[in-house]
Structures are given as structure tokens and as C-alpha cells.
C-alpha atoms as a PDB file:
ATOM      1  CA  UNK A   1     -12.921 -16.983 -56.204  1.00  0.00           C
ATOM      2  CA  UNK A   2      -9.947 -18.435 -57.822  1.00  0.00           C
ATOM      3  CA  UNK A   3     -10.792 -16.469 -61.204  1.00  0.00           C
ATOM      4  CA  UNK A   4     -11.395 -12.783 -61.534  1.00  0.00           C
ATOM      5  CA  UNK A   5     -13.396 -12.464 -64.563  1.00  0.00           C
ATOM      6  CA  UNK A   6     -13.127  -9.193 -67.021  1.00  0.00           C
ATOM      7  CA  UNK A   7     -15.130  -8.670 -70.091  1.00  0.00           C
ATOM      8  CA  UNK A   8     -14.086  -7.092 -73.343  1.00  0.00           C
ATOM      9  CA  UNK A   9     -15.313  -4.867 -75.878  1.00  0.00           C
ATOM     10  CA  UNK A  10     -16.332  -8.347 -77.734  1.00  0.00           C
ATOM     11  CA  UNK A  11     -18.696 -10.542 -76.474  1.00  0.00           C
ATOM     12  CA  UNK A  12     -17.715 -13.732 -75.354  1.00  0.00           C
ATOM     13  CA  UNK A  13     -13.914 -12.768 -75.011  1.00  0.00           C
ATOM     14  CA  UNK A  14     -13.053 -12.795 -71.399  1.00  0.00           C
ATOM     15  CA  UNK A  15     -10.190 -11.864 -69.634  1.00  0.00           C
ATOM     16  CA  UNK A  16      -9.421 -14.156 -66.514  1.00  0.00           C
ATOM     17  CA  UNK A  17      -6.961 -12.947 -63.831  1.00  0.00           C
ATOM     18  CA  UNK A  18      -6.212 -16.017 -61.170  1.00  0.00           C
ATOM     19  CA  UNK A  19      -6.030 -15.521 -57.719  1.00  0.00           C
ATOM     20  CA  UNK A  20      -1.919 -16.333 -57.539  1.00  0.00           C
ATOM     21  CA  UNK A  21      -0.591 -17.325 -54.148  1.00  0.00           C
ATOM     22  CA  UNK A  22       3.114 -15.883 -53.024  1.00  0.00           C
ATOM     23  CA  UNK A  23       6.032 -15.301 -50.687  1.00  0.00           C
ATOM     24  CA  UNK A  24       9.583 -15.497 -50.350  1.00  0.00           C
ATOM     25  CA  UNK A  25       9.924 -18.993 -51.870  1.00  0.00           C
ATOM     26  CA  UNK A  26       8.005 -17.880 -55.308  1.00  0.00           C
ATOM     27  CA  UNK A  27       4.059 -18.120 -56.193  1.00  0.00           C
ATOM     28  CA  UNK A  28       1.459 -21.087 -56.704  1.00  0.00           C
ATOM     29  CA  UNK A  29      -1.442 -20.410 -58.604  1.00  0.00           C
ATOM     30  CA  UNK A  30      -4.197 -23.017 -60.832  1.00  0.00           C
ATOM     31  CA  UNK A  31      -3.715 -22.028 -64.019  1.00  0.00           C
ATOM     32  CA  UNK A  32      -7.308 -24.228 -65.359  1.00  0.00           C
ATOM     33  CA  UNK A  33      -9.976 -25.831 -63.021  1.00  0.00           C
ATOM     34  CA  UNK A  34     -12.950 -27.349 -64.699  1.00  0.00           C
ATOM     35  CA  UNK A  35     -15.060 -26.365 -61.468  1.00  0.00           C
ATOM     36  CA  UNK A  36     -14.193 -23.236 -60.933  1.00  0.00           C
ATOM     37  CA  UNK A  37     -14.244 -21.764 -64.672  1.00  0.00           C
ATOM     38  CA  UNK A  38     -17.693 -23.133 -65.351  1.00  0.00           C
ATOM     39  CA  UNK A  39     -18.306 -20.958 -62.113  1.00  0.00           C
ATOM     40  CA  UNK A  40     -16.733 -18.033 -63.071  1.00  0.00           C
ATOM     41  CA  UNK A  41     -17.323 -17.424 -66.446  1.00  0.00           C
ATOM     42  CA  UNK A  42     -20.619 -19.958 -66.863  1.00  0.00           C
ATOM     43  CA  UNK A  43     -19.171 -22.161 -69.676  1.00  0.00           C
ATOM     44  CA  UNK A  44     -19.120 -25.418 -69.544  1.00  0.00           C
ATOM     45  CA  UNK A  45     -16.019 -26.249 -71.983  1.00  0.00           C
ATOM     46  CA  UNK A  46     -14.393 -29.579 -71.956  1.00  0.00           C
ATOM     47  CA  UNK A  47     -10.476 -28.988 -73.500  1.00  0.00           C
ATOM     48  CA  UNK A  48      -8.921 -31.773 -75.768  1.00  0.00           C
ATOM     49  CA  UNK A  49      -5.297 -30.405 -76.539  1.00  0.00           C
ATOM     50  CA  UNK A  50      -2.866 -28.493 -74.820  1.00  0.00           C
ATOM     51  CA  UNK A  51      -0.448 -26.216 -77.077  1.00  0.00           C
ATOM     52  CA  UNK A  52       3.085 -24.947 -76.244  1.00  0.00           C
ATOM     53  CA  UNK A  53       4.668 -22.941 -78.548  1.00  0.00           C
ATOM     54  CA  UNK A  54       8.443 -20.806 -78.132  1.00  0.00           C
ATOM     55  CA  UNK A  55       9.125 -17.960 -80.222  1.00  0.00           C
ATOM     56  CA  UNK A  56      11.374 -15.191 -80.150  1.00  0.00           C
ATOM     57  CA  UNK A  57      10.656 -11.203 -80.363  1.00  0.00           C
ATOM     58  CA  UNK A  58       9.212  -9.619 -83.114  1.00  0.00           C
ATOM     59  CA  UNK A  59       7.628 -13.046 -84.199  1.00  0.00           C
ATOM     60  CA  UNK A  60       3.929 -12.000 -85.059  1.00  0.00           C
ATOM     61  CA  UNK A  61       1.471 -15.804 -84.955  1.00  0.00           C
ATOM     62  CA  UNK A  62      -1.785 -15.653 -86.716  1.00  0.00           C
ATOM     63  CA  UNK A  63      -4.229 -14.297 -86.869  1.00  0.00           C
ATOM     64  CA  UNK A  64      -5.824 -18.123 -87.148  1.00  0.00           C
ATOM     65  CA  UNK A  65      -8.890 -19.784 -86.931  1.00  0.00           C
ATOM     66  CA  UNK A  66     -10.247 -23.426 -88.280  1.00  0.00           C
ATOM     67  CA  UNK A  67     -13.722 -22.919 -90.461  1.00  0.00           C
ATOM     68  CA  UNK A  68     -14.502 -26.409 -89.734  1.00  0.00           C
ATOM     69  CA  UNK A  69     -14.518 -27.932 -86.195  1.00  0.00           C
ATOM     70  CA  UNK A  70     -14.034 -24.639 -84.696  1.00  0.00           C
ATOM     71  CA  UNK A  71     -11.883 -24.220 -81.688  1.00  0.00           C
ATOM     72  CA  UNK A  72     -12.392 -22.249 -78.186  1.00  0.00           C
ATOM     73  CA  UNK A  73      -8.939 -21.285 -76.966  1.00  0.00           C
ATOM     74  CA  UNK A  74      -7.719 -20.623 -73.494  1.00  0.00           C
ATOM     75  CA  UNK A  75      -4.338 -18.507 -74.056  1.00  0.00           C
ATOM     76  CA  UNK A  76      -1.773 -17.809 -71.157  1.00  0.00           C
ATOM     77  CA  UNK A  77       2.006 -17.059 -71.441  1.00  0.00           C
ATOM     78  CA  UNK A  78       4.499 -18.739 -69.219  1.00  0.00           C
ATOM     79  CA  UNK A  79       7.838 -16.847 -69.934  1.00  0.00           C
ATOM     80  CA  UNK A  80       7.811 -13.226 -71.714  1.00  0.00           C
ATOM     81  CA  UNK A  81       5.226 -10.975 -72.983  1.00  0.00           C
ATOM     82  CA  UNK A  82       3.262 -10.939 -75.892  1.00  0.00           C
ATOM     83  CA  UNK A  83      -0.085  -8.854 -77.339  1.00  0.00           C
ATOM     84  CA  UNK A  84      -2.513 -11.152 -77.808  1.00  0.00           C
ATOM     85  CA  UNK A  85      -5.635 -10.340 -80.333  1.00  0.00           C
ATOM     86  CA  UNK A  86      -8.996 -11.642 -80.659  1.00  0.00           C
ATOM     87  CA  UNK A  87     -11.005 -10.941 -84.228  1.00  0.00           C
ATOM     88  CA  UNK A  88     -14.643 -11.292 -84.948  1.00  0.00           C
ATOM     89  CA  UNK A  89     -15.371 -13.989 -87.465  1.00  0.00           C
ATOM     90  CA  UNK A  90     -19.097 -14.439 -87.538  1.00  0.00           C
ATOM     91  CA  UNK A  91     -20.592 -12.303 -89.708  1.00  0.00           C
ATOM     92  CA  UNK A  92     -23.851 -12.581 -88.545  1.00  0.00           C
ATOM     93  CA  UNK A  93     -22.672 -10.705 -85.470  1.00  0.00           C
ATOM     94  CA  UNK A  94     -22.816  -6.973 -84.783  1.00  0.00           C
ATOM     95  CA  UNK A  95     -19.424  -6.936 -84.157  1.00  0.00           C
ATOM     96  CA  UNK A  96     -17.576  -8.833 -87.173  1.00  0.00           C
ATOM     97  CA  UNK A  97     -14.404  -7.605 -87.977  1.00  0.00           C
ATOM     98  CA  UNK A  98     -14.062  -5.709 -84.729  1.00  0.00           C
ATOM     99  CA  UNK A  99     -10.818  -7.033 -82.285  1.00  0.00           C
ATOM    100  CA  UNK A 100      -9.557  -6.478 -78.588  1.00  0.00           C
ATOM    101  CA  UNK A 101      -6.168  -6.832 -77.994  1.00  0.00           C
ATOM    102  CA  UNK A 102      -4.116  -7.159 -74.486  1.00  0.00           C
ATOM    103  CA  UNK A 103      -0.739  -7.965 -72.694  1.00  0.00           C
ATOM    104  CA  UNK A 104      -0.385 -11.305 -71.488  1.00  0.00           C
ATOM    105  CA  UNK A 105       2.934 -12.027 -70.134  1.00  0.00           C
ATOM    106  CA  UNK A 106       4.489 -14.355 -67.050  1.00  0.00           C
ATOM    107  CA  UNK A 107       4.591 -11.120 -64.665  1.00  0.00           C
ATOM    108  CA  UNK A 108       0.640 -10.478 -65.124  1.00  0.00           C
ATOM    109  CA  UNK A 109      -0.639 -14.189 -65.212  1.00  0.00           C
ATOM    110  CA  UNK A 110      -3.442 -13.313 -67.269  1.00  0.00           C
ATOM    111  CA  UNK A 111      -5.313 -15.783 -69.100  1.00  0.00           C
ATOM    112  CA  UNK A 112      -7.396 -14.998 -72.800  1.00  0.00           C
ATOM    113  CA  UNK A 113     -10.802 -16.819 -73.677  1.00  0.00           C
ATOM    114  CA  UNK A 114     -11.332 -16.607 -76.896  1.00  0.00           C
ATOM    115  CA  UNK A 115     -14.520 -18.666 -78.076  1.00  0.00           C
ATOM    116  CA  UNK A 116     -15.406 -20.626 -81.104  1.00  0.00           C
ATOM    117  CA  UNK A 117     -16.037 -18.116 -84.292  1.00  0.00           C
ATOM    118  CA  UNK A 118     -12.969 -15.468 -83.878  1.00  0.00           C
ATOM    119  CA  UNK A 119      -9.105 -15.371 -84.906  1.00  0.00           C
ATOM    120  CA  UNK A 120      -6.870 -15.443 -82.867  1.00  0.00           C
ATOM    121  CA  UNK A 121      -3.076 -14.024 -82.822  1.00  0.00           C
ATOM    122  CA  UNK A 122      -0.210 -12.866 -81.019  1.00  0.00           C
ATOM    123  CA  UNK A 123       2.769 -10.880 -81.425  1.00  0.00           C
ATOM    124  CA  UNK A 124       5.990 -11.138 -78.931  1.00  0.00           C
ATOM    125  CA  UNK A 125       7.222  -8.038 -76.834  1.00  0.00           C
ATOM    126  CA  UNK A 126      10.074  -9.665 -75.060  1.00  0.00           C
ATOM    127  CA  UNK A 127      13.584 -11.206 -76.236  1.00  0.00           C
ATOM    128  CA  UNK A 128      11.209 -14.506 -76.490  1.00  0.00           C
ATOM    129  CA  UNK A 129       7.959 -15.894 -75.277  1.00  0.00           C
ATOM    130  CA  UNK A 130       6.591 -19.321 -73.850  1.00  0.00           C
ATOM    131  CA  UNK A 131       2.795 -19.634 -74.989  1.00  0.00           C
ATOM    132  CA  UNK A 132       0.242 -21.985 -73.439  1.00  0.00           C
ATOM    133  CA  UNK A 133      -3.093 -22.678 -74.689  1.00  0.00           C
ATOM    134  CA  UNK A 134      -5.774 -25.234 -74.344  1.00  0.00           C
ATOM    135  CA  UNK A 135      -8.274 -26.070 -77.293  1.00  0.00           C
ATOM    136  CA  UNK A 136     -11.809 -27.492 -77.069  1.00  0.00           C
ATOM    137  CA  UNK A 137     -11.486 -29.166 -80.407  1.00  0.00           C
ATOM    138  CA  UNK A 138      -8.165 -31.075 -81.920  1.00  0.00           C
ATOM    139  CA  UNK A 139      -5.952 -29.267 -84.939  1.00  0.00           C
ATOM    140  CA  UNK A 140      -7.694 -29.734 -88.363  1.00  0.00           C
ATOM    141  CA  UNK A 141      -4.331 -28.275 -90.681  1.00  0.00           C
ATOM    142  CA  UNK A 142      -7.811 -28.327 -93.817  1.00  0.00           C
ATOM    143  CA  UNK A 143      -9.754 -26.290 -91.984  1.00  0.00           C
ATOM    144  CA  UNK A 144      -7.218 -23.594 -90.712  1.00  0.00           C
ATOM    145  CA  UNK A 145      -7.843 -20.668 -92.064  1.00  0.00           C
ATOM    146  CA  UNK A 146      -5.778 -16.875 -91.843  1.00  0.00           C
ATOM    147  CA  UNK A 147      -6.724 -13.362 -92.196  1.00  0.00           C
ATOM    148  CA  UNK A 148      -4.081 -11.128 -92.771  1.00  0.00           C
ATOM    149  CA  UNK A 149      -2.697  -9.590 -89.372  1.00  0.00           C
ATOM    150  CA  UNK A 150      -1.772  -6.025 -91.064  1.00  0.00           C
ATOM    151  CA  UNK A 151      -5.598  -5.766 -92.852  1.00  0.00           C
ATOM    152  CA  UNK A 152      -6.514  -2.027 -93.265  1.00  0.00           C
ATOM    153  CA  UNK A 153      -9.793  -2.789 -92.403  1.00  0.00           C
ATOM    154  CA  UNK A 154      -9.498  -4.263 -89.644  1.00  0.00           C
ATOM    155  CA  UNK A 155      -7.386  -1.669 -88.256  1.00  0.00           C
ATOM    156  CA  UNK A 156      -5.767  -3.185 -85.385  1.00  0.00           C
ATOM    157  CA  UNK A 157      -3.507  -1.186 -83.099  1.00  0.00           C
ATOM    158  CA  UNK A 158      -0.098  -3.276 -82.875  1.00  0.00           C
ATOM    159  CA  UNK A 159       1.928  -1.889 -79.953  1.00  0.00           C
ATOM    160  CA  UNK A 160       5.247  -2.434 -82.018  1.00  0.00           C
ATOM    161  CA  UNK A 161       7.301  -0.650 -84.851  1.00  0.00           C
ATOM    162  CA  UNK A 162       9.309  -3.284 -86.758  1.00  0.00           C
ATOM    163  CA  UNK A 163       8.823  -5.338 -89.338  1.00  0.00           C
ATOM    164  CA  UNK A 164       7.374  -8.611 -87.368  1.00  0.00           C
ATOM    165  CA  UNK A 165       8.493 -12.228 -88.581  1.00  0.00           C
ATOM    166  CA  UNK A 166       5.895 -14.228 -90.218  1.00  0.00           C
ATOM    167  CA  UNK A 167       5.141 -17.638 -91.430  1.00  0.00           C
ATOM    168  CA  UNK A 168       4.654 -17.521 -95.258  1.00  0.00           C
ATOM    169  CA  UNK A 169       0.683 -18.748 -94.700  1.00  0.00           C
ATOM    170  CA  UNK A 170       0.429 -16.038 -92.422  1.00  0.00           C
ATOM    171  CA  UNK A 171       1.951 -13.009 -95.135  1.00  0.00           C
ATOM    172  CA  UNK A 172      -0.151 -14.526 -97.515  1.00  0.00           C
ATOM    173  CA  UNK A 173      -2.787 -14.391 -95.297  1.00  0.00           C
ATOM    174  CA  UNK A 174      -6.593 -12.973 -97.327  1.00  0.00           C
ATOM    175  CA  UNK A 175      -7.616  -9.254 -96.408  1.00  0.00           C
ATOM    176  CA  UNK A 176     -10.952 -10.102 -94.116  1.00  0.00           C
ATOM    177  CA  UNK A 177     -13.275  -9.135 -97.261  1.00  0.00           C
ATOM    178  CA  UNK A 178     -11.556 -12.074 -98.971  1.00  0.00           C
ATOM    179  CA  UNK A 179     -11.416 -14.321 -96.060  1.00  0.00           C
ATOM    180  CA  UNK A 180     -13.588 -17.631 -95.526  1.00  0.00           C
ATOM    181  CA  UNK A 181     -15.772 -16.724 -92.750  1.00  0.00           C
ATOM    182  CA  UNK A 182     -18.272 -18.098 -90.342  1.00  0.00           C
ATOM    183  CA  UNK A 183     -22.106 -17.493 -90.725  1.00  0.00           C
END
């Protein structure tokens, strides 16, 4: 199986761990296979854009999510270490407002699925990070939408004790009560 699959405490958000191939020379590994994620985590996805981003430590990205054309993300990090955070958007589910958050950094490999209806976020742990992730719909900039990272209610456990460095969208960002949200 070229995927170990892990749930999380949210339903839908899957942690995928691939099966990385090393020696002396340095490690191979797929990082996506159409195939064999349909087989391992039964979705059948198609992805339309591939994101790259570089920032440094202490940056904290998000917590994001369009309203309209809504996007399924698959998140991976090539070079550092970051804490990576999925939110609950839908209120009609039992568990709106509710995150997981986990490492993903170049050592572990580890790859984040986060599906159409939740936030999504990262803060970086190392001097920098390299972030990868694939979308299954295109960037709407109309339809992106923010809730703010920090939210009380949310109450999301940050493994870091500085001041992070934000975008101004995202320290504006609406407290989830105030936030556009999905049905």
C-alpha cells in the first residue's frame, strides 16, 4: 500500500503517511497517485491546481477557506516544519467549530486531506518552510473567506509562544460567530 491512511478527530480529515523508499543515495517516494488514493482513502478527487508557497518562521497562513466553489486540499511540506490546522465550517455538522492540528514537515513526509467545508491554516516551526498543496477547485480571491486564527472559541492549541506574522486579511480575520459559513 503506497498510503498509510490515519483518521482524525474530524471526519473526513485524513492523515496520509507514504510508503518512502531509501538508502545511502537519499529516498524516493509518490507524493500523489490518482489510483492509489482513491484506494486508500475511497475518494475519488480530481486536483486542478498545484500551490507552492515559501515562508519563513513564525509566519502563521490562514485559517482560509472559499464559501463559493469550495476547495479540497491535499497539504504536504517539502523543506521545514510547520503545524498545520483543519477547522469545521459546516454548521450543520456535529462537529463545527471543532479543529485537529499536526506536524507536517520534510523529515515526516506526511501529507493533510482536508475536504471541501473546513479552514485550513498553518503556522511555521522552522527557520522557513516549503508548502505544497493540491486543490480540487481553482482560487476564487471573492469567495475566500478567513476566520480569525487566535478565536477564543475556537480554542486551538498553537504549539508556539511569539507573536506570529500575519497578512492584514488574516488579523482582521471575523471571530467564527461572525464568520460566513457553510450550511
Amino acid at each position: 500500500m503506497p498510503y498509510q491512511v490515519s483518521p482524525t478527530a474530524l471526519d473526513g480529515v485524513l492523515i496520509l503517511e507514504p510508503q518512502v523508499f531509501g538508502d545511502a543515495r537519499g529516498f524516493f517516494f509518490e507524493s500523489f497517485n490518482s489510483r492509489d488514493f482513491l484506494h486508500a482513502t475511497g475518494l475519488d478527487v480530481q486536483f486542478v491546481q498545484d500551490n507552492h508557497s515559501k515562508s519563513g518562521h513564525g509566519v502563521l497562513r490562514g485559517l482560509h477557506y472559499q464559501i463559493q466553489h469550495p476547495q479540497g486540499k491535499l497539504v504536504r511540506v517539502t523543506h521545514g516544519e510547520v503545524f498545520d490546522v483543519a477547522v469545521d465550517m459546516r454548521r450543520s455538522s456535529k462537529q463545527f467549530g471543532k479543529w485537529i492540528g499536526t506536524h507536517l514537515s520534510a523529515e515526516n513526509k506526511r501529507q493533510l486531506w482536508v475536504p471541501e467545508g473546513f479552514a485550513h491554516g498553518f503556522v511555521v516551526l522552522s527557520e522557513s518552510a516549503e508548502f505544497l498543496y493540491k486543490t480540487t477547485d481553482y482560487y476564487h480571491p471573492e469567495h475566500e473567506r478567513s476566520v480569525l486564527w487566535s478565536d477564543p472559541e475556537l480554542k486551538i492549541d498553537w504549539p508556539f509562544n511569539f507573536e506570529p506574522k500575519l497578512a492584514a486579511k488574516d488579523a482582521q480575520a471575523p471571530l467564527l460567530k461572525d464568520a460566513e459559513t457553510f450550511a
